[in-house]
Protein backbone atom coordinates (compact mmCIF):
# COMPACT_ATOMS: atom_id res chain seq x y z
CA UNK A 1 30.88 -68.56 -96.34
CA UNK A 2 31.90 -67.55 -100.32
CA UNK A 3 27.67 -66.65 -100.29
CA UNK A 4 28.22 -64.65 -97.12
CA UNK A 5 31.30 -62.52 -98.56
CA UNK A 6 29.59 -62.29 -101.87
CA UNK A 7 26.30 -60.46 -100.35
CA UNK A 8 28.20 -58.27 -97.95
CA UNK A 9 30.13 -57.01 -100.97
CA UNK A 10 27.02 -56.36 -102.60
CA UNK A 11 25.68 -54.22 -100.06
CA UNK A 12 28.66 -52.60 -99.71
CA UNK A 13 28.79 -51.74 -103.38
CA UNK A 14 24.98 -50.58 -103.17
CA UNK A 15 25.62 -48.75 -100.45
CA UNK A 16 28.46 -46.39 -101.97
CA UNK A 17 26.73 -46.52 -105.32
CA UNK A 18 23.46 -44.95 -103.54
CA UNK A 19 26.28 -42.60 -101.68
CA UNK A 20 27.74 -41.15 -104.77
CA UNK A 21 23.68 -40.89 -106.10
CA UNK A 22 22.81 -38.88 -103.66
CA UNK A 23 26.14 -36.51 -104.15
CA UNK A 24 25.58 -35.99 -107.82
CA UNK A 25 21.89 -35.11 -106.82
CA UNK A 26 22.57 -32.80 -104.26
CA UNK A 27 25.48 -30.60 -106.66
CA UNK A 28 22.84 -30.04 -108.91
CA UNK A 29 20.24 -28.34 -106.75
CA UNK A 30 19.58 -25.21 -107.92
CA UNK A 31 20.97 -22.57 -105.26
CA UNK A 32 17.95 -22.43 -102.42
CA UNK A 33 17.11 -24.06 -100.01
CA UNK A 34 17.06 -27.60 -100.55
CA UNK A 35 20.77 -27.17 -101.78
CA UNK A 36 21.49 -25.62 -98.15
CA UNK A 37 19.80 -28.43 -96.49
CA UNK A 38 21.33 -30.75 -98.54
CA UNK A 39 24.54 -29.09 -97.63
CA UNK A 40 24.32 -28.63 -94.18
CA UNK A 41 25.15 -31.95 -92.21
CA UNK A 42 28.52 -32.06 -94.63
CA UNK A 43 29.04 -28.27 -93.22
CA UNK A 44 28.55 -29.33 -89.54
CA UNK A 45 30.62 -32.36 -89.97
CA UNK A 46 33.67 -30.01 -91.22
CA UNK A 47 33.37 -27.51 -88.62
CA UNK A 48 33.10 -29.99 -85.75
CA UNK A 49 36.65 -31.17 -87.24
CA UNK A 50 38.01 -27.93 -87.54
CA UNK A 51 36.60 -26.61 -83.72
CA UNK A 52 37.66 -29.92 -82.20
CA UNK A 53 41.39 -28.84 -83.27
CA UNK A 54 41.29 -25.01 -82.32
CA UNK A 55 43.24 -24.27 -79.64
CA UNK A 56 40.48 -21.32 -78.49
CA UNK A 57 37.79 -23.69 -78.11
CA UNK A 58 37.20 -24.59 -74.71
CA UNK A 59 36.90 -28.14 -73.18
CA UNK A 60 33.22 -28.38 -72.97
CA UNK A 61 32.77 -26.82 -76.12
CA UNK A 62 34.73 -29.11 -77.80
CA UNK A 63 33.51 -32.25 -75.99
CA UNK A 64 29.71 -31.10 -77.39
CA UNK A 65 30.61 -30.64 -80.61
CA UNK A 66 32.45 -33.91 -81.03
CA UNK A 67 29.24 -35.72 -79.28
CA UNK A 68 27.27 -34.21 -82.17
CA UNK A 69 29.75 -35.32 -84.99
CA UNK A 70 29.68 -38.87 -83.33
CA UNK A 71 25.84 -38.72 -83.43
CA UNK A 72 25.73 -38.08 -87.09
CA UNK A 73 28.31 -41.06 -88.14
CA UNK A 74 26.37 -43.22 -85.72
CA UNK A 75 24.14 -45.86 -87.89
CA UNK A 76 21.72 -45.56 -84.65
CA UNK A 77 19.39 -42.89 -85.07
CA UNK A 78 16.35 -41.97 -83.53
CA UNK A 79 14.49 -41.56 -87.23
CA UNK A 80 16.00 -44.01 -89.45
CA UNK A 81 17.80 -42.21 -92.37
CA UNK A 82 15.72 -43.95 -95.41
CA UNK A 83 12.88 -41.68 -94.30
CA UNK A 84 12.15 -38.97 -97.01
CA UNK A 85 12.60 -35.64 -95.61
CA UNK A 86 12.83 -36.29 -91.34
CA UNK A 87 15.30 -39.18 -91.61
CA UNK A 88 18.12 -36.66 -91.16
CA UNK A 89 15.84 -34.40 -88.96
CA UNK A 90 17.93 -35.91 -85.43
CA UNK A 91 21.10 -35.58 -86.69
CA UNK A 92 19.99 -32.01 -87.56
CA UNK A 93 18.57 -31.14 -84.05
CA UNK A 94 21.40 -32.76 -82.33
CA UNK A 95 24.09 -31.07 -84.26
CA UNK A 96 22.56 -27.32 -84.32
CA UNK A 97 21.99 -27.38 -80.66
CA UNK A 98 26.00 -28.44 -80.05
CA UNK A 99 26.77 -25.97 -82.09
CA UNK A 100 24.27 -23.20 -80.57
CA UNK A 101 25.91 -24.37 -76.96
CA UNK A 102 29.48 -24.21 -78.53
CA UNK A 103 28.26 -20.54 -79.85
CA UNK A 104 28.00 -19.39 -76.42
CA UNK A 105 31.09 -20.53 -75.24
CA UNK A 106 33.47 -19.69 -78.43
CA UNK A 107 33.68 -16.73 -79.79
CA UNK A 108 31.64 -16.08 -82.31
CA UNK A 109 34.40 -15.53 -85.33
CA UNK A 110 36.26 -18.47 -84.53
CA UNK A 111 32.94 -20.70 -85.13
CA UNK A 112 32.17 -18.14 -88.42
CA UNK A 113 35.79 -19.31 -89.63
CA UNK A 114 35.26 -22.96 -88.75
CA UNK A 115 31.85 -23.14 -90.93
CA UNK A 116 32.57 -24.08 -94.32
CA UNK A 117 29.18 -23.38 -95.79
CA UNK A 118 27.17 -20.41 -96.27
CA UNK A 119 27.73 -17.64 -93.70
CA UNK A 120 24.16 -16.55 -93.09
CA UNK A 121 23.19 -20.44 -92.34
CA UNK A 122 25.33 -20.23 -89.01
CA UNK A 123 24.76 -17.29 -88.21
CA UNK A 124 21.03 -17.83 -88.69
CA UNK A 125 21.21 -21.41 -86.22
CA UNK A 126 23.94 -19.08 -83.63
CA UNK A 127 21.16 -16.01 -83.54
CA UNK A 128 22.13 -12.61 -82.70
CA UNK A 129 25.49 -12.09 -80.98
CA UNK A 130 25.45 -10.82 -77.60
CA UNK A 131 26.20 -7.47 -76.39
């Protein structure tokens, strides 16, 4: 049992070590691209919080957007995250088409105020508003 406890708490300790790796990598990307990307899932993650608490978001706006954040914590993925490059690629799909469904139901400066990231990112994944 100690053996047990012993490797779980190794992994564990891996795990976060690799974790706060992969967050000193990603603050020194040079502005870009990659720093977006790196950027973005964090982003989404905040403004599903933030649109899951506004009082203009409607039900089924809210109920996509929280399906999407629960796809991204989920350890189940349909590409397994220690891919290079396309292991985040679902969680990326899934969570810019919530947010492109959400787009059409909230208005569009209540989701601009809920993103936390770079303006012309969401507005780039919500498209041209509507007249």
């Amino acid at each position: 049992m100690r053996d047990w406890l012993l490797a779980l708490a190794t992994a564990i300790a891996l795990l976060l070590a690799s974790w706060a790796l992969l967050i000193l990598l990603a603050r020194r990307l040079p502005p870009g691209t990659l720093r977006d990307l790196a950027a973005f899932i964090p982003d989404c993650v905040t403004t599903v919080r933030r649109l899951r608490k506004d009082p203009r978001v409607p039900r089924r706006a809210k109920i996509a957007v929280l399906i999407a954040g629960l796809w991204v914590a989920s350890p189940i993925d349909l590409i397994p995250e220690f891919l290079p490059v396309i292991g985040p690629l679902d969680d990326i799909v899934v969570v810019a088409l919530a947010l492109r469904y959400a787009g059409r139901h909230v208005p569009r400066d209540v989701l601009l105020a809920a993103w936390p990231g770079e303006p012309r990112l969401i507005e780039r994944l919500l498209g041209q508003p509507s007249a």
